[in-house]
Protein backbone atom coordinates (compact mmCIF):
# COMPACT_ATOMS: atom_id res chain seq x y z
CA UNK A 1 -69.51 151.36 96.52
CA UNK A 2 -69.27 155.33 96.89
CA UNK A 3 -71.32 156.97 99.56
CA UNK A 4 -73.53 158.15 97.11
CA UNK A 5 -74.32 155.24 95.90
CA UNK A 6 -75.22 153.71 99.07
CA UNK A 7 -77.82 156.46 99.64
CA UNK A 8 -78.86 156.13 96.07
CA UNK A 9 -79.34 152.00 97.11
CA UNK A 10 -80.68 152.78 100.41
CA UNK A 11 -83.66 155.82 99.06
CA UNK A 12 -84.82 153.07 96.43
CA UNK A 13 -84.72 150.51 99.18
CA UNK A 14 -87.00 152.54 101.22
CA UNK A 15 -89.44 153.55 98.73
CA UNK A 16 -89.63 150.20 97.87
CA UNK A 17 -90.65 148.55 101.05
CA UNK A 18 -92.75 152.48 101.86
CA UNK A 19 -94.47 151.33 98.53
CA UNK A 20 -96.11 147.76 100.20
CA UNK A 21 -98.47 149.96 102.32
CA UNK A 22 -101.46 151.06 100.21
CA UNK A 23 -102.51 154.48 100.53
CA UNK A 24 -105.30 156.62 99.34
CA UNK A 25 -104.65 159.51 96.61
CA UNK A 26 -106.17 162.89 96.94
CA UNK A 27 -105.76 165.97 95.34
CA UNK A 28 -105.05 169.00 97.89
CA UNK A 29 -106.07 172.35 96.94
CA UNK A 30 -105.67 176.28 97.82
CA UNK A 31 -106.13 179.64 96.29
CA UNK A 32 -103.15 181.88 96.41
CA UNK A 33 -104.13 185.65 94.99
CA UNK A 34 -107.45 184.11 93.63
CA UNK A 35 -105.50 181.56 91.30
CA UNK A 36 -106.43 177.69 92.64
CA UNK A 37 -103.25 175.82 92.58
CA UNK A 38 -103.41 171.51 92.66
CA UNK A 39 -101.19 168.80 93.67
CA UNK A 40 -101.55 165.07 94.02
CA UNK A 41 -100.66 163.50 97.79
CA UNK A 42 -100.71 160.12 98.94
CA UNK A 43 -99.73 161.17 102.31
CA UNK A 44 -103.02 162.30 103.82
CA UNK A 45 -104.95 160.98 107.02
CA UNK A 46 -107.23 161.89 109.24
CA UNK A 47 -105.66 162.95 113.06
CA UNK A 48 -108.66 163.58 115.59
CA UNK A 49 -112.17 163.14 115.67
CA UNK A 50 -112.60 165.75 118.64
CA UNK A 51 -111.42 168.57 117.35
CA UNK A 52 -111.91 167.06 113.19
CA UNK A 53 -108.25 167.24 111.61
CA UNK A 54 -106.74 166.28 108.79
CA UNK A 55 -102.84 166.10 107.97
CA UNK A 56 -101.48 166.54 104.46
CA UNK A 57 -97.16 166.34 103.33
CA UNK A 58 -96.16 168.38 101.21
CA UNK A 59 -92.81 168.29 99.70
CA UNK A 60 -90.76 171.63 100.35
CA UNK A 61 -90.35 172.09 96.28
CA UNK A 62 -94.14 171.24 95.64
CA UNK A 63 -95.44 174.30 93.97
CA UNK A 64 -98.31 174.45 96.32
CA UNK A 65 -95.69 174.33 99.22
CA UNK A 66 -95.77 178.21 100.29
CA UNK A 67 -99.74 178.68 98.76
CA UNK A 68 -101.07 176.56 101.34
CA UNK A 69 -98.68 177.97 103.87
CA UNK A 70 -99.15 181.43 103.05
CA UNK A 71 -103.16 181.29 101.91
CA UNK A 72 -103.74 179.33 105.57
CA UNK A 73 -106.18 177.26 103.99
CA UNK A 74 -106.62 174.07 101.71
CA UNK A 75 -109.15 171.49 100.38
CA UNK A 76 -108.79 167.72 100.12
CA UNK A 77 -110.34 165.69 97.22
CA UNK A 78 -109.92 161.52 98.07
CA UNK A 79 -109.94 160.55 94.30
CA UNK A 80 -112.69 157.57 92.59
CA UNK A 81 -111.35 155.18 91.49
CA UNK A 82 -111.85 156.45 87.82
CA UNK A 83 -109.42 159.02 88.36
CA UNK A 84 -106.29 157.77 87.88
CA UNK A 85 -105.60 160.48 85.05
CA UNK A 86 -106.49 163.25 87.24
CA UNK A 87 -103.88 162.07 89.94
CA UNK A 88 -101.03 162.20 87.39
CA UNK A 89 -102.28 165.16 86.07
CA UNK A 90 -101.96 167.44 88.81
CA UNK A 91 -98.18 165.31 89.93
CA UNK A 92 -96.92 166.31 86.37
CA UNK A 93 -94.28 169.06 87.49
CA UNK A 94 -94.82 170.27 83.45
CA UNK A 95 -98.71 170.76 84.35
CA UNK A 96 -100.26 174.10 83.48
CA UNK A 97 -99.81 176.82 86.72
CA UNK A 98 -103.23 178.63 87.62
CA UNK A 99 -107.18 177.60 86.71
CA UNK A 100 -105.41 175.68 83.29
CA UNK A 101 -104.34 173.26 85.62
CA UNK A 102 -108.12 172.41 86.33
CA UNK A 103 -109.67 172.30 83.00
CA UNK A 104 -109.75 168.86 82.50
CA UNK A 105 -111.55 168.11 86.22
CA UNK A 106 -115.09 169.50 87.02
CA UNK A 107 -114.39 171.32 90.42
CA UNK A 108 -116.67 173.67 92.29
CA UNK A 109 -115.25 176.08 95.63
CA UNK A 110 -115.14 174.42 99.09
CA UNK A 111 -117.91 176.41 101.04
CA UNK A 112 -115.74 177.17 103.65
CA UNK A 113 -111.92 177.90 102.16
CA UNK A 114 -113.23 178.56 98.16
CA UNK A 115 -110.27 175.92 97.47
CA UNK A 116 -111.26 173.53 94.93
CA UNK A 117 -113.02 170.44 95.09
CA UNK A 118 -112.58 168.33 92.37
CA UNK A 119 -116.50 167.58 91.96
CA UNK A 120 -115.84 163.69 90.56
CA UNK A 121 -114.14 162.35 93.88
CA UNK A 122 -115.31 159.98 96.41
CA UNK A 123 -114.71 162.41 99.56
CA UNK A 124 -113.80 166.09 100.20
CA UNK A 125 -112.39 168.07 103.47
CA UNK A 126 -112.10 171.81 103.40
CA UNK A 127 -109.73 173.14 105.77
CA UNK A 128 -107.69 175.61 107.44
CA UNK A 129 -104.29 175.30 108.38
CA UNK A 130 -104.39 174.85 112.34
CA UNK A 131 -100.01 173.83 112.61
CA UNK A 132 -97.31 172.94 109.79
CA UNK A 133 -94.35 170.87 110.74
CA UNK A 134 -91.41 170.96 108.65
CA UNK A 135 -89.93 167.52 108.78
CA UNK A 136 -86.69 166.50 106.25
CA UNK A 137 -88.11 167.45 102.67
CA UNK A 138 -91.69 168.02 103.81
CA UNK A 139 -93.86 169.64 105.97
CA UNK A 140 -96.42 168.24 107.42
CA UNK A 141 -99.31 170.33 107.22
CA UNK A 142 -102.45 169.87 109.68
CA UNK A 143 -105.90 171.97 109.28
CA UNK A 144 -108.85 171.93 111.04
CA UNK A 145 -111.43 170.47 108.55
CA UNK A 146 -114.48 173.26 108.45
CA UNK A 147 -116.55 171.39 106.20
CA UNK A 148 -116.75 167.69 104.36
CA UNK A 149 -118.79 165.07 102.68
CA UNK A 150 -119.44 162.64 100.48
CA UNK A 151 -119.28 163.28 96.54
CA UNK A 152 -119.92 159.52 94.96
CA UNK A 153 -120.12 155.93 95.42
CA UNK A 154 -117.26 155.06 93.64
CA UNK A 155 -114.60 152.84 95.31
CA UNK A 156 -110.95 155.51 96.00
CA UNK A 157 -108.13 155.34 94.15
CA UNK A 158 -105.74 153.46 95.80
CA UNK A 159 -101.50 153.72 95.15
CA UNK A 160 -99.46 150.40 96.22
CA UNK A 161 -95.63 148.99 94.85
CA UNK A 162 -95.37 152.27 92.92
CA UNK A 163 -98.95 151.81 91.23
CA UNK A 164 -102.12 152.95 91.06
CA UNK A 165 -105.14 150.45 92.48
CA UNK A 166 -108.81 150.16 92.99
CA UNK A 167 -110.11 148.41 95.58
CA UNK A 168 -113.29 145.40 96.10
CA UNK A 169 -116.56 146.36 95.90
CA UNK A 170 -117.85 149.57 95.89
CA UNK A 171 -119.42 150.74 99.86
CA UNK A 172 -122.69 151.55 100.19
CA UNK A 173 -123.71 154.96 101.53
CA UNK A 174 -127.29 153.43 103.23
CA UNK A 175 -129.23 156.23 104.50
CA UNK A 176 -126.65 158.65 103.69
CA UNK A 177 -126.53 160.51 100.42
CA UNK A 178 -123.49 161.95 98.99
CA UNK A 179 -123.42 165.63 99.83
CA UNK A 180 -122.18 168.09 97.43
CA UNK A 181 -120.05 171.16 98.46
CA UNK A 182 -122.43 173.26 96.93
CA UNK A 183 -124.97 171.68 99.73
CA UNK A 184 -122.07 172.69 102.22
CA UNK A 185 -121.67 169.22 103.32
CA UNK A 186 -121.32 168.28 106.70
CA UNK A 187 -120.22 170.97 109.24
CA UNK A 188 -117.95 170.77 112.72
């Protein structure tokens, strides 16, 4: 076996077994000379409660690689579980550059950044770019969420063994409506 061929091997091994732990999928947002620019990422979490942030990779040739770097600011959409054509949408490298790319997705400005928030999601976070780690092929890009909420009570889209999921039952919200960036959401 060449050398490359063990990488080759070993790179499929590892997204393989990476693949057995479900994530979430969002859509992360920015504007770059007013023109909103998309991508789908599964690797988002949440860092710190006190201050709130938020940690997003981006790959280095992602197209919204330098926008969020250089803009300083992005917005998170978790997707519904009814959006599994959004999500490969906006991870189509042949998608449309610009507002085309959103056409297809109602989306309204995050109160705090203007990035877009994909209006038929299950959560949103709008950010600014507190720290961004380059590490191998990504960087890891933290922001200080400035405002978030709740946009439905569907169940998120999920991504396991290479494949998009949904999850049990929809939650319940109780007392606590889903708030609307147009409402500005919940501030920190």
């Amino acid at each position: 076996m060449t050398a490359a061929a063990a990488t080759a091997d070993r790179t499929a091994l590892f997204r393989r077994a990476a693949g057995r732990f479900p994530t979430g999928v969002t859509v992360v947002t920015t504007l770059a000379d007013g023109e909103p620019y998309g991508m789908t990422a599964n690797a988002f979490m949440t860092l710190s409660l006190d201050p709130l942030l938020v940690a997003v990779g981006i790959g280095h040739r992602a197209r919204a690689h330098g926008h969020v770097l250089r803009s300083g600011r992005f917005a998170v959409t978790v997707l519904a579980d009814h959006q599994e054509p959004t999500a490969r949408r906006f991870a189509d490298p042949a998608r449309p550059v610009g507002e085309a790319a959103f056409t297809a997705d109602p989306w309204t400005k995050g109160p705090a950044s203007g990035c877009p928030v994909l209006s038929d999601g299950a959560a949103w976070f709008d950010c600014a770019v507190r720290a961004a780690h380059p590490v191998g092929d990504h960087t890891l890009v933290v922001g200080r969420v400035e405002t978030f909420g709740l946009l439905d009570t569907a169940r998120p889209l999920l991504f396991v063994n290479s494949d998009f999921a949904v999850p049990g039952p929809a939650p319940t919200l109780g007392a606590h409506p889903p708030s609307r960036p147009a409402s500005l959401g919940a501030r920190s």
